[in-house]
N, C-alpha and C. Protein backbone atom coordinates (compact mmCIF):
# COMPACT_ATOMS: atom_id res chain seq x y z
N UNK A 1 -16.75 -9.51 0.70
CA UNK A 1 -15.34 -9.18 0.70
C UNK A 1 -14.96 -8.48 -0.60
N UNK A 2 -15.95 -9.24 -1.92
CA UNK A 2 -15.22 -8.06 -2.91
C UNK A 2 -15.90 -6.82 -3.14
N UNK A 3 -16.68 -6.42 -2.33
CA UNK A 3 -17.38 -4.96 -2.59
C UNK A 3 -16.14 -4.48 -1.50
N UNK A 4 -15.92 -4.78 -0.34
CA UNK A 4 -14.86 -4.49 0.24
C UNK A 4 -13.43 -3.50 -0.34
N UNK A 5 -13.07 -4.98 -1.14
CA UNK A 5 -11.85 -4.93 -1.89
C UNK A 5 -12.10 -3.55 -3.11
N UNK A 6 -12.91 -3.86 -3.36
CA UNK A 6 -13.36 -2.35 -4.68
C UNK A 6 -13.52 -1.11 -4.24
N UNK A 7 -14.19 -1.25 -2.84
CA UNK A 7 -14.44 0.18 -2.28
C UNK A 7 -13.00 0.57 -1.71
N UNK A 8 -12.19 0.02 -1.20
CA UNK A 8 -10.85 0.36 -0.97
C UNK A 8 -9.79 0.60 -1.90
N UNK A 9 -9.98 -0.01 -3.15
CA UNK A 9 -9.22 0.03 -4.11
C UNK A 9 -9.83 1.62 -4.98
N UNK A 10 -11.21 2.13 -5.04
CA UNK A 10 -11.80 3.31 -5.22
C UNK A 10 -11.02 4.39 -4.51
N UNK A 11 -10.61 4.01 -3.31
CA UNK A 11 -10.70 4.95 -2.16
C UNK A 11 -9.29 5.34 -2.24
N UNK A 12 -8.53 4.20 -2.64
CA UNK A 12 -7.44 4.41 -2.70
C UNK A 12 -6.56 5.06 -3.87
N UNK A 13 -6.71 5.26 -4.99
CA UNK A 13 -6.31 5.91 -5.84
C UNK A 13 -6.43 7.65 -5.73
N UNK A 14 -7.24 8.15 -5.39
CA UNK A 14 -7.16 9.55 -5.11
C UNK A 14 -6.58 9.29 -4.01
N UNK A 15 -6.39 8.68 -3.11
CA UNK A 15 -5.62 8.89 -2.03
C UNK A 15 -3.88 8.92 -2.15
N UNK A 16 -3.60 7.77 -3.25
CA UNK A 16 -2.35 7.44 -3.51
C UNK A 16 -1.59 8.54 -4.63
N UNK A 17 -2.59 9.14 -5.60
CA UNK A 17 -2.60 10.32 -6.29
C UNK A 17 -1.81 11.75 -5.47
N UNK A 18 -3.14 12.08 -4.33
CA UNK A 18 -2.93 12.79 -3.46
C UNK A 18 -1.59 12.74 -2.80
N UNK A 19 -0.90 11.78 -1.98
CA UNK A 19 0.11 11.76 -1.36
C UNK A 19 1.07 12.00 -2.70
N UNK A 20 1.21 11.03 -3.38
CA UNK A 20 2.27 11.55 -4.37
C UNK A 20 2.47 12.99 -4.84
N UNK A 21 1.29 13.57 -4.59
CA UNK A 21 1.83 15.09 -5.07
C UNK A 21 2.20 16.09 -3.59
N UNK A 22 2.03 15.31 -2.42
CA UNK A 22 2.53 15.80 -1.47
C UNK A 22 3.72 15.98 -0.77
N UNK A 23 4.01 14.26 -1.29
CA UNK A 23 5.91 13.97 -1.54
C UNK A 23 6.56 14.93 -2.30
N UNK A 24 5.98 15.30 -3.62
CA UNK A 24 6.78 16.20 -4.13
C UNK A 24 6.84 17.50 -3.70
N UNK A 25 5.96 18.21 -3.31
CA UNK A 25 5.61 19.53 -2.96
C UNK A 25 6.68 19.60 -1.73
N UNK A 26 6.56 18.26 -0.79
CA UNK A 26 7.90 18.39 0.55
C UNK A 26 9.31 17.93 -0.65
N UNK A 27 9.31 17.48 -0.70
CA UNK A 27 10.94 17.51 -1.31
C UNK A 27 10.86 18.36 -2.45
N UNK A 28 10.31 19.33 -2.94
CA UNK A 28 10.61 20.51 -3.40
C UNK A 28 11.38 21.55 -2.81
N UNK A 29 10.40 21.23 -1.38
CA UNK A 29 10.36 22.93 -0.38
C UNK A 29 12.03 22.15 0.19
N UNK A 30 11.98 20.85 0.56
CA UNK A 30 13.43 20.59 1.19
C UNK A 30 14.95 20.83 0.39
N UNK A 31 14.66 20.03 -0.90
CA UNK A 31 15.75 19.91 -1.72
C UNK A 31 15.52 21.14 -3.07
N UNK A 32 14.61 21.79 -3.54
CA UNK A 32 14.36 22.12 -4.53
C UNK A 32 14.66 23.70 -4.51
N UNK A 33 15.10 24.38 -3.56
CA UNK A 33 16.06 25.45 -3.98
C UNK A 33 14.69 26.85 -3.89
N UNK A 34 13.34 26.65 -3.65
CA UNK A 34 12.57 27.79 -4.52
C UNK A 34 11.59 27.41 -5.41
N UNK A 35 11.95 26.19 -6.11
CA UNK A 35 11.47 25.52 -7.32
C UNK A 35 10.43 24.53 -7.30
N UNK A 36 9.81 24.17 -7.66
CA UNK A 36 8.81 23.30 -7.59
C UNK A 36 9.14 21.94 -8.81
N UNK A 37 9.50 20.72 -8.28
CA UNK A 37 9.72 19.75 -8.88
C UNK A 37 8.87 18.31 -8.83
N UNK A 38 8.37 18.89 -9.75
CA UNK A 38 7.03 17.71 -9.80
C UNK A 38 7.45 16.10 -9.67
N UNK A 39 8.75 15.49 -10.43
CA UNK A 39 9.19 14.38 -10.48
C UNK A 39 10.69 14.47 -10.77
N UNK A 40 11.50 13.53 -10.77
CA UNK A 40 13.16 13.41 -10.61
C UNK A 40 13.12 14.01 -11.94
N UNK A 41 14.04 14.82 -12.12
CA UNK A 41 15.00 14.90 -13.46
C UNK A 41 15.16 13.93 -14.43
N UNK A 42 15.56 12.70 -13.96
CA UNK A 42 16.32 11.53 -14.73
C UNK A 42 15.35 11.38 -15.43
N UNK A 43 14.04 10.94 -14.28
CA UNK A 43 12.38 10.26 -15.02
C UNK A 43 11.92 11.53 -16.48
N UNK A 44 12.21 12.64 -15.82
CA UNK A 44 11.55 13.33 -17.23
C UNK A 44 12.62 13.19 -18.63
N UNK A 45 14.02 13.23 -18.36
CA UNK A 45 14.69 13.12 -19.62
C UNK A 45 14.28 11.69 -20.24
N UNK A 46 14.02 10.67 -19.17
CA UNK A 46 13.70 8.91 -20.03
C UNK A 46 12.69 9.39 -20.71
N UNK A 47 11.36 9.76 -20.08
CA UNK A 47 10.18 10.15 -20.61
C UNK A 47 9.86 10.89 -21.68
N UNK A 48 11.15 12.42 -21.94
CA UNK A 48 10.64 12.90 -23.11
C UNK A 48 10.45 14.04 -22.54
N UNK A 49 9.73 14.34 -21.60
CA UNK A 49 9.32 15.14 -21.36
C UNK A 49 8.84 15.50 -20.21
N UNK A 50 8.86 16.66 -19.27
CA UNK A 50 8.28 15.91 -18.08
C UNK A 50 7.33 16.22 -17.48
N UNK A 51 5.85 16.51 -18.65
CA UNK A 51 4.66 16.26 -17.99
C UNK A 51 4.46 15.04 -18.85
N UNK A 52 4.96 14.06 -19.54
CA UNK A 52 4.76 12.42 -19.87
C UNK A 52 5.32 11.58 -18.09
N UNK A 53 6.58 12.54 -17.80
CA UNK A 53 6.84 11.66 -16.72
C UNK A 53 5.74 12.46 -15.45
N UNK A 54 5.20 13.02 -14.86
CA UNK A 54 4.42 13.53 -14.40
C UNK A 54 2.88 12.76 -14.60
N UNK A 55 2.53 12.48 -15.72
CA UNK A 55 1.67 11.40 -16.32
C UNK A 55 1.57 10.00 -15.96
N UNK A 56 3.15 9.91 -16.21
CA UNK A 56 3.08 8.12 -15.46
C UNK A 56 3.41 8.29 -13.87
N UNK A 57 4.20 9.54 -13.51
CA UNK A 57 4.77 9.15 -12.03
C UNK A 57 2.54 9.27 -11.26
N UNK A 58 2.00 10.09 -11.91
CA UNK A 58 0.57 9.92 -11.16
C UNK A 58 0.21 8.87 -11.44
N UNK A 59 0.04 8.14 -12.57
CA UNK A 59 -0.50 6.70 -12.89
C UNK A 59 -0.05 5.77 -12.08
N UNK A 60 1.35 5.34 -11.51
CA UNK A 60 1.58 4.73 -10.77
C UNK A 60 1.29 5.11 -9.01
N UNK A 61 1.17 5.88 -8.85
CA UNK A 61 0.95 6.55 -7.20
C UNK A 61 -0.59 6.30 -7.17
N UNK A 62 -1.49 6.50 -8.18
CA UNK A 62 -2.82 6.20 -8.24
C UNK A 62 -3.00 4.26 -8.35
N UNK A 63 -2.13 3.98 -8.91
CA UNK A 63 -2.11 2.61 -8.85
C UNK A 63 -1.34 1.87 -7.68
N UNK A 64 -0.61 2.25 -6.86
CA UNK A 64 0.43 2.17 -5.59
C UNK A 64 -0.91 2.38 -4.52
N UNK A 65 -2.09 3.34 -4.48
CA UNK A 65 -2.60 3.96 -3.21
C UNK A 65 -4.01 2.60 -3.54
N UNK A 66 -4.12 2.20 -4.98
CA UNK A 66 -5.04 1.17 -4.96
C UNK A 66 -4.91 0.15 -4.65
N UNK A 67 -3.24 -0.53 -4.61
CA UNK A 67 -3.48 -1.58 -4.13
C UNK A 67 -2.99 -1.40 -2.82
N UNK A 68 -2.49 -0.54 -1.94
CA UNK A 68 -2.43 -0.32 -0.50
C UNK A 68 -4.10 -0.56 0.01
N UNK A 69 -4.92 0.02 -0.75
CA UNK A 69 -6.02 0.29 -0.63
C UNK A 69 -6.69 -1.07 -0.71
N UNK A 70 -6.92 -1.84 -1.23
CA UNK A 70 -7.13 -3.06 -2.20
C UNK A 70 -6.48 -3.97 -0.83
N UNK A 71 -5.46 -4.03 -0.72
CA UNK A 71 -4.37 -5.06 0.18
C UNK A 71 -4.78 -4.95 1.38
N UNK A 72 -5.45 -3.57 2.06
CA UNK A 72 -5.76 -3.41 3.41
C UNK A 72 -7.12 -4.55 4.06
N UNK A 73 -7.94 -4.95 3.23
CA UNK A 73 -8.59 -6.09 3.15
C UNK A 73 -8.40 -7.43 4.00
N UNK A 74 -6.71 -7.03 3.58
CA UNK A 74 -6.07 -8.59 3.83
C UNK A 74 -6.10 -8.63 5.65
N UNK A 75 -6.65 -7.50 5.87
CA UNK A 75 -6.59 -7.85 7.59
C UNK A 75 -7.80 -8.09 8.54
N UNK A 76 -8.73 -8.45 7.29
CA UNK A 76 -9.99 -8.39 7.59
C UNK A 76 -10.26 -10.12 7.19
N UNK A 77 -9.38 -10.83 7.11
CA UNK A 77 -9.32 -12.43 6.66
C UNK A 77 -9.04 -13.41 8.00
N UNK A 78 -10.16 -13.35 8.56
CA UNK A 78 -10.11 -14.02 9.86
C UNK A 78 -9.78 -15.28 10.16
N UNK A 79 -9.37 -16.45 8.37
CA UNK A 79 -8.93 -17.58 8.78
C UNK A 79 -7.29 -17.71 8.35
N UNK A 80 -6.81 -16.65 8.48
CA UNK A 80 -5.50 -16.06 8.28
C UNK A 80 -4.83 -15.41 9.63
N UNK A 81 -3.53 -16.27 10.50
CA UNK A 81 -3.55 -15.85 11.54
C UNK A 81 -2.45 -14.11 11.21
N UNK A 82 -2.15 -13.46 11.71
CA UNK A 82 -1.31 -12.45 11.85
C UNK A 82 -0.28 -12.45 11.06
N UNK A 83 0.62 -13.37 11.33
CA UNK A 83 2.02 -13.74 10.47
C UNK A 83 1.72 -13.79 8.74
N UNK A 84 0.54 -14.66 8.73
CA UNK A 84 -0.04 -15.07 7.29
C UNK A 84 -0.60 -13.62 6.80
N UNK A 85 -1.39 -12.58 7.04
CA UNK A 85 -1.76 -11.52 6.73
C UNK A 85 -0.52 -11.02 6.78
N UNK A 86 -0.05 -10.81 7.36
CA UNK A 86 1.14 -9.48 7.60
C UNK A 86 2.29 -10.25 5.89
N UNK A 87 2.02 -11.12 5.78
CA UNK A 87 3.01 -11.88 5.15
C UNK A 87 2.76 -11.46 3.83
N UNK A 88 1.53 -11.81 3.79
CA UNK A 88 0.72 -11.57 1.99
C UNK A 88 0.57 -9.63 1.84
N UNK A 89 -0.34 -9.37 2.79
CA UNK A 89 0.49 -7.93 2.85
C UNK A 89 1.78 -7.46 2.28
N UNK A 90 2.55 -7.52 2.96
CA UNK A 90 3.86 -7.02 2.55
C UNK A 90 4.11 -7.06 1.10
N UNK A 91 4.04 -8.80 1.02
CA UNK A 91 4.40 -9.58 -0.43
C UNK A 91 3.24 -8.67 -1.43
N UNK A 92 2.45 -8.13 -1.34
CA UNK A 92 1.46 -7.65 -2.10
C UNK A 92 1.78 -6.81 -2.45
N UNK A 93 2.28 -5.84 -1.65
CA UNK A 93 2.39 -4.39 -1.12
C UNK A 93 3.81 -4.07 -2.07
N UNK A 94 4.98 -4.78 -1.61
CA UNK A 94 5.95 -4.54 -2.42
C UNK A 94 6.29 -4.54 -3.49
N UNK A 95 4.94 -5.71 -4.41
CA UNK A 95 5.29 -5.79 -6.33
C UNK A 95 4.75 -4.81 -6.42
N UNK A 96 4.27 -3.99 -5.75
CA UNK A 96 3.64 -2.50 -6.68
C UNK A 96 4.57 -1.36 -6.17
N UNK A 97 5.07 -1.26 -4.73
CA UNK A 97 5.78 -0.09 -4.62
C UNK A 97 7.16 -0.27 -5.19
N UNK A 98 8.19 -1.51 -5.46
CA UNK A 98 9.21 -1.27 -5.53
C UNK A 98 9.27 -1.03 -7.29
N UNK A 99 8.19 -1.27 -8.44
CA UNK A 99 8.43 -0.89 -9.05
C UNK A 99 8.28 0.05 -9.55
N UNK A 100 7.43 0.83 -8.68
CA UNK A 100 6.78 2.34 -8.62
C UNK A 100 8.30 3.13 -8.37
N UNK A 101 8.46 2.63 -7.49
CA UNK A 101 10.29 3.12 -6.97
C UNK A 101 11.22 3.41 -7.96
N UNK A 102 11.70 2.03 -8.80
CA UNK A 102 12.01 1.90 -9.89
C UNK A 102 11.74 2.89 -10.96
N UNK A 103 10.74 2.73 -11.93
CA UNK A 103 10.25 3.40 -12.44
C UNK A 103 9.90 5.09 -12.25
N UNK A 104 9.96 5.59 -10.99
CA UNK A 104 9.66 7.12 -11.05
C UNK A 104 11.32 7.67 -10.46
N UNK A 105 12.10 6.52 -10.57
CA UNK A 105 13.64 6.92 -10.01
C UNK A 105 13.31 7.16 -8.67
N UNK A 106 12.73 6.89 -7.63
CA UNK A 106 12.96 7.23 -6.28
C UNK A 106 14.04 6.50 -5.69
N UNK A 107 14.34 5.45 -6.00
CA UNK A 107 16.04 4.26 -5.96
C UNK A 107 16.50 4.73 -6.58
N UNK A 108 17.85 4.46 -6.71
CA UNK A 108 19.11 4.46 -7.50
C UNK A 108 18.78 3.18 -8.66
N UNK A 109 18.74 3.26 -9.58
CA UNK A 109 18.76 1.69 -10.84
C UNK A 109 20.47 1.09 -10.94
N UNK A 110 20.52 0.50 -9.20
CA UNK A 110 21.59 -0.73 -9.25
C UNK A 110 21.11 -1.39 -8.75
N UNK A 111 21.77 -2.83 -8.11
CA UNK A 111 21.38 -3.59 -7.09
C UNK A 111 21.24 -3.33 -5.81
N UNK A 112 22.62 -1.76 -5.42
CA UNK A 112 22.69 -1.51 -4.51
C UNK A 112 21.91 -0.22 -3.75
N UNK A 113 21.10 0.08 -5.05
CA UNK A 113 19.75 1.26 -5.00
C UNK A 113 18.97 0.03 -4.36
N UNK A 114 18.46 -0.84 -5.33
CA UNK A 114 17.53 -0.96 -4.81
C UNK A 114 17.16 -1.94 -3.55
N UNK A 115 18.78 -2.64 -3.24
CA UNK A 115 18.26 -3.25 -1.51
C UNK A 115 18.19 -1.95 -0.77
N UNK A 116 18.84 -0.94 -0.84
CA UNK A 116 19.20 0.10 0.16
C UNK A 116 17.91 0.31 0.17
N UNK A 117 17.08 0.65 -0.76
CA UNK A 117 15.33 1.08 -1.06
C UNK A 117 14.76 0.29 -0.23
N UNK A 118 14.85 -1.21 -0.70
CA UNK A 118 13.86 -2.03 0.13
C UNK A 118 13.92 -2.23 1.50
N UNK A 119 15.64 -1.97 2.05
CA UNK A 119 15.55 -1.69 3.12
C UNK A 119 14.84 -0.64 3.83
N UNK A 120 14.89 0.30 3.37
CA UNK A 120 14.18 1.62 4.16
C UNK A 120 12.90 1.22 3.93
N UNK A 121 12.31 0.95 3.15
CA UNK A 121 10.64 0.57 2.80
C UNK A 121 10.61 -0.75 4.12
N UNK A 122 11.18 -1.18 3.83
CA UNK A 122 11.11 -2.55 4.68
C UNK A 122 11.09 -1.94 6.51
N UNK A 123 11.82 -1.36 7.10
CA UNK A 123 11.58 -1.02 8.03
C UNK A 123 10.96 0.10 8.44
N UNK A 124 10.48 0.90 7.67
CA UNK A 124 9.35 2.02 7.88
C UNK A 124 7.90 0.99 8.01
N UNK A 125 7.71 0.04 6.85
CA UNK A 125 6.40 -0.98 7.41
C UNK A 125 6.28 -1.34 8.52
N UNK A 126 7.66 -2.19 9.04
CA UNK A 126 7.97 -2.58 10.05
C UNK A 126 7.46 -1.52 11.40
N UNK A 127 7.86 -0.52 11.24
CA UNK A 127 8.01 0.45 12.17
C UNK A 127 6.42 0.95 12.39
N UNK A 128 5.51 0.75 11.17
CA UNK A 128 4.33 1.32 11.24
C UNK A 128 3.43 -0.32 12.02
N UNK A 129 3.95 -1.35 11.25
CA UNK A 129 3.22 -2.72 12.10
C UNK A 129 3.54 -2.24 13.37
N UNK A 130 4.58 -2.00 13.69
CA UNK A 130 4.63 -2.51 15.76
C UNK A 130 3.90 -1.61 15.96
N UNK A 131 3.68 -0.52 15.82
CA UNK A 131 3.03 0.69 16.31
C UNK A 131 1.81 0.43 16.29
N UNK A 132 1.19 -0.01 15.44
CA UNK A 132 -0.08 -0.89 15.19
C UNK A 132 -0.19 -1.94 15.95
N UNK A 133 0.37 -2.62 15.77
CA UNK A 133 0.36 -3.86 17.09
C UNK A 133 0.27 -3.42 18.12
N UNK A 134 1.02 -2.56 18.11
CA UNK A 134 1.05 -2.20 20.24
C UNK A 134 0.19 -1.06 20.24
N UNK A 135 -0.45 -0.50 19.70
CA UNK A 135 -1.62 0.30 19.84
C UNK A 135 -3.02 -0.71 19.89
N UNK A 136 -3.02 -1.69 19.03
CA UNK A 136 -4.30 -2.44 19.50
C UNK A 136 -4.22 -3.59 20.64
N UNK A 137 -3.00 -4.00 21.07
CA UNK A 137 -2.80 -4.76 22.43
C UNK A 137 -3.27 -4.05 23.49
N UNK A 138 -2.98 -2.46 23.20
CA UNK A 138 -3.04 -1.24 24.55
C UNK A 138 -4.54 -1.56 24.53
N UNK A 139 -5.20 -1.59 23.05
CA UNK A 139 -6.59 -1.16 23.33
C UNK A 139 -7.68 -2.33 24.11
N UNK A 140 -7.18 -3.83 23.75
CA UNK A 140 -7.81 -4.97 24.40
C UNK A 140 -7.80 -4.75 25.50
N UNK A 141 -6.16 -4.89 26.25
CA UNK A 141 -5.86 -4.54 27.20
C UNK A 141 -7.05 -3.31 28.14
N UNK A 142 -7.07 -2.43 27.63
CA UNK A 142 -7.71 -1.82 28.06
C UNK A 142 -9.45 -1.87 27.97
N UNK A 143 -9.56 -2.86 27.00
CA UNK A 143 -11.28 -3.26 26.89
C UNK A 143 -11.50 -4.71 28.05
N UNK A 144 -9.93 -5.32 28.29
CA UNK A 144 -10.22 -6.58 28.86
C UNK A 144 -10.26 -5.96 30.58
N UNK A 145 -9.76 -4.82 31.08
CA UNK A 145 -9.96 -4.20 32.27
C UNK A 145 -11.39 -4.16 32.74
N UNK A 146 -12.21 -3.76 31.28
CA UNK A 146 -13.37 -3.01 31.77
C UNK A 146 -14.66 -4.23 32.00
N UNK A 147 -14.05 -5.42 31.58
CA UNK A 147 -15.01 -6.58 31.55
C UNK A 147 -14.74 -7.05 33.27
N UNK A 148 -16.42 -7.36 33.95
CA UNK A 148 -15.97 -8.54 34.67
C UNK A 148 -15.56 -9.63 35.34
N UNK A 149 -14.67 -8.98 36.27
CA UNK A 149 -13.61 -10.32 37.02
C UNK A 149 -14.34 -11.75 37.21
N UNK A 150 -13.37 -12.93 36.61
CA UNK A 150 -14.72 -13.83 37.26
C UNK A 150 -14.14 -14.17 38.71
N UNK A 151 -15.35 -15.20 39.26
CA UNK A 151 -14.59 -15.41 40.93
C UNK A 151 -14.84 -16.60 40.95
């Protein structure tokens, strides 16, 4: 399980790297006028500068895609029923993205940034579990057809 956990946590940092610069490149082309905006405004004036914030906004997206990466494990824990994985998941999942959130300004820095945040994070998971769920029910379902009938 921990060669597991390492090879996913490997796998996952260029991956989490990668998407982060893909987020930006789409909300460039959406919101950015022409322009190419590597990270929020706000984050580069805190930073100084904004290939320091460019620096950390990759450090954290490389560290965000490792432990997605790292956490995906958790469904491979067979004395853990569904609820209990999906549970630690989440709980895992969220001390790294919401302060990734935080920190690269993708929330608003109030209280009311950041439930509004966790809400949308919260039901996009949501939205990706059922889809997952009901894609591998379809698939039993469809493996338990092909077994057979007893009499």
């Amino acid at each position: 399980m921990k060669r597991t956990v390492l090879s996913r946590i490997r796998l996952g940092i260029p991956l989490g790297v990668t998407i982060g610069q893909l987020i930006s490149i789409a909300v460039s082309l959406i919101w950015g006028g022409g322009y190419y905006s590597p990270c929020v405004p706000q984050m580069a004036a805190d930073m100084g500068s904004e290939i320091n914030a460019v620096i950390l906004q990759t450090f954290l997206c490389g560290l965000l895609g490792a432990a997605f990466g790292g956490c995906s494990a958790i469904w491979q824990v067979e004395r853990w029923n569904l609820v209990q994985q999906t549970g630690i998941y989440f709980l895992i999942v969220s001390c790294f993205m919401l302060p990734t959130a935080y920190f690269c300004y993708w929330m608003e820095h109030s209280p009311a940034g950041f439930l509004q945040y966790f809400g949308v994070f919260a039901l996009i998971f949501a939205g990706i579990w059922l889809a997952e769920y009901w894609s591998c029910k379809r698939n039993v379902r469809q493996l338990n057809s092909k077994l057979p009938k007893k009499q």
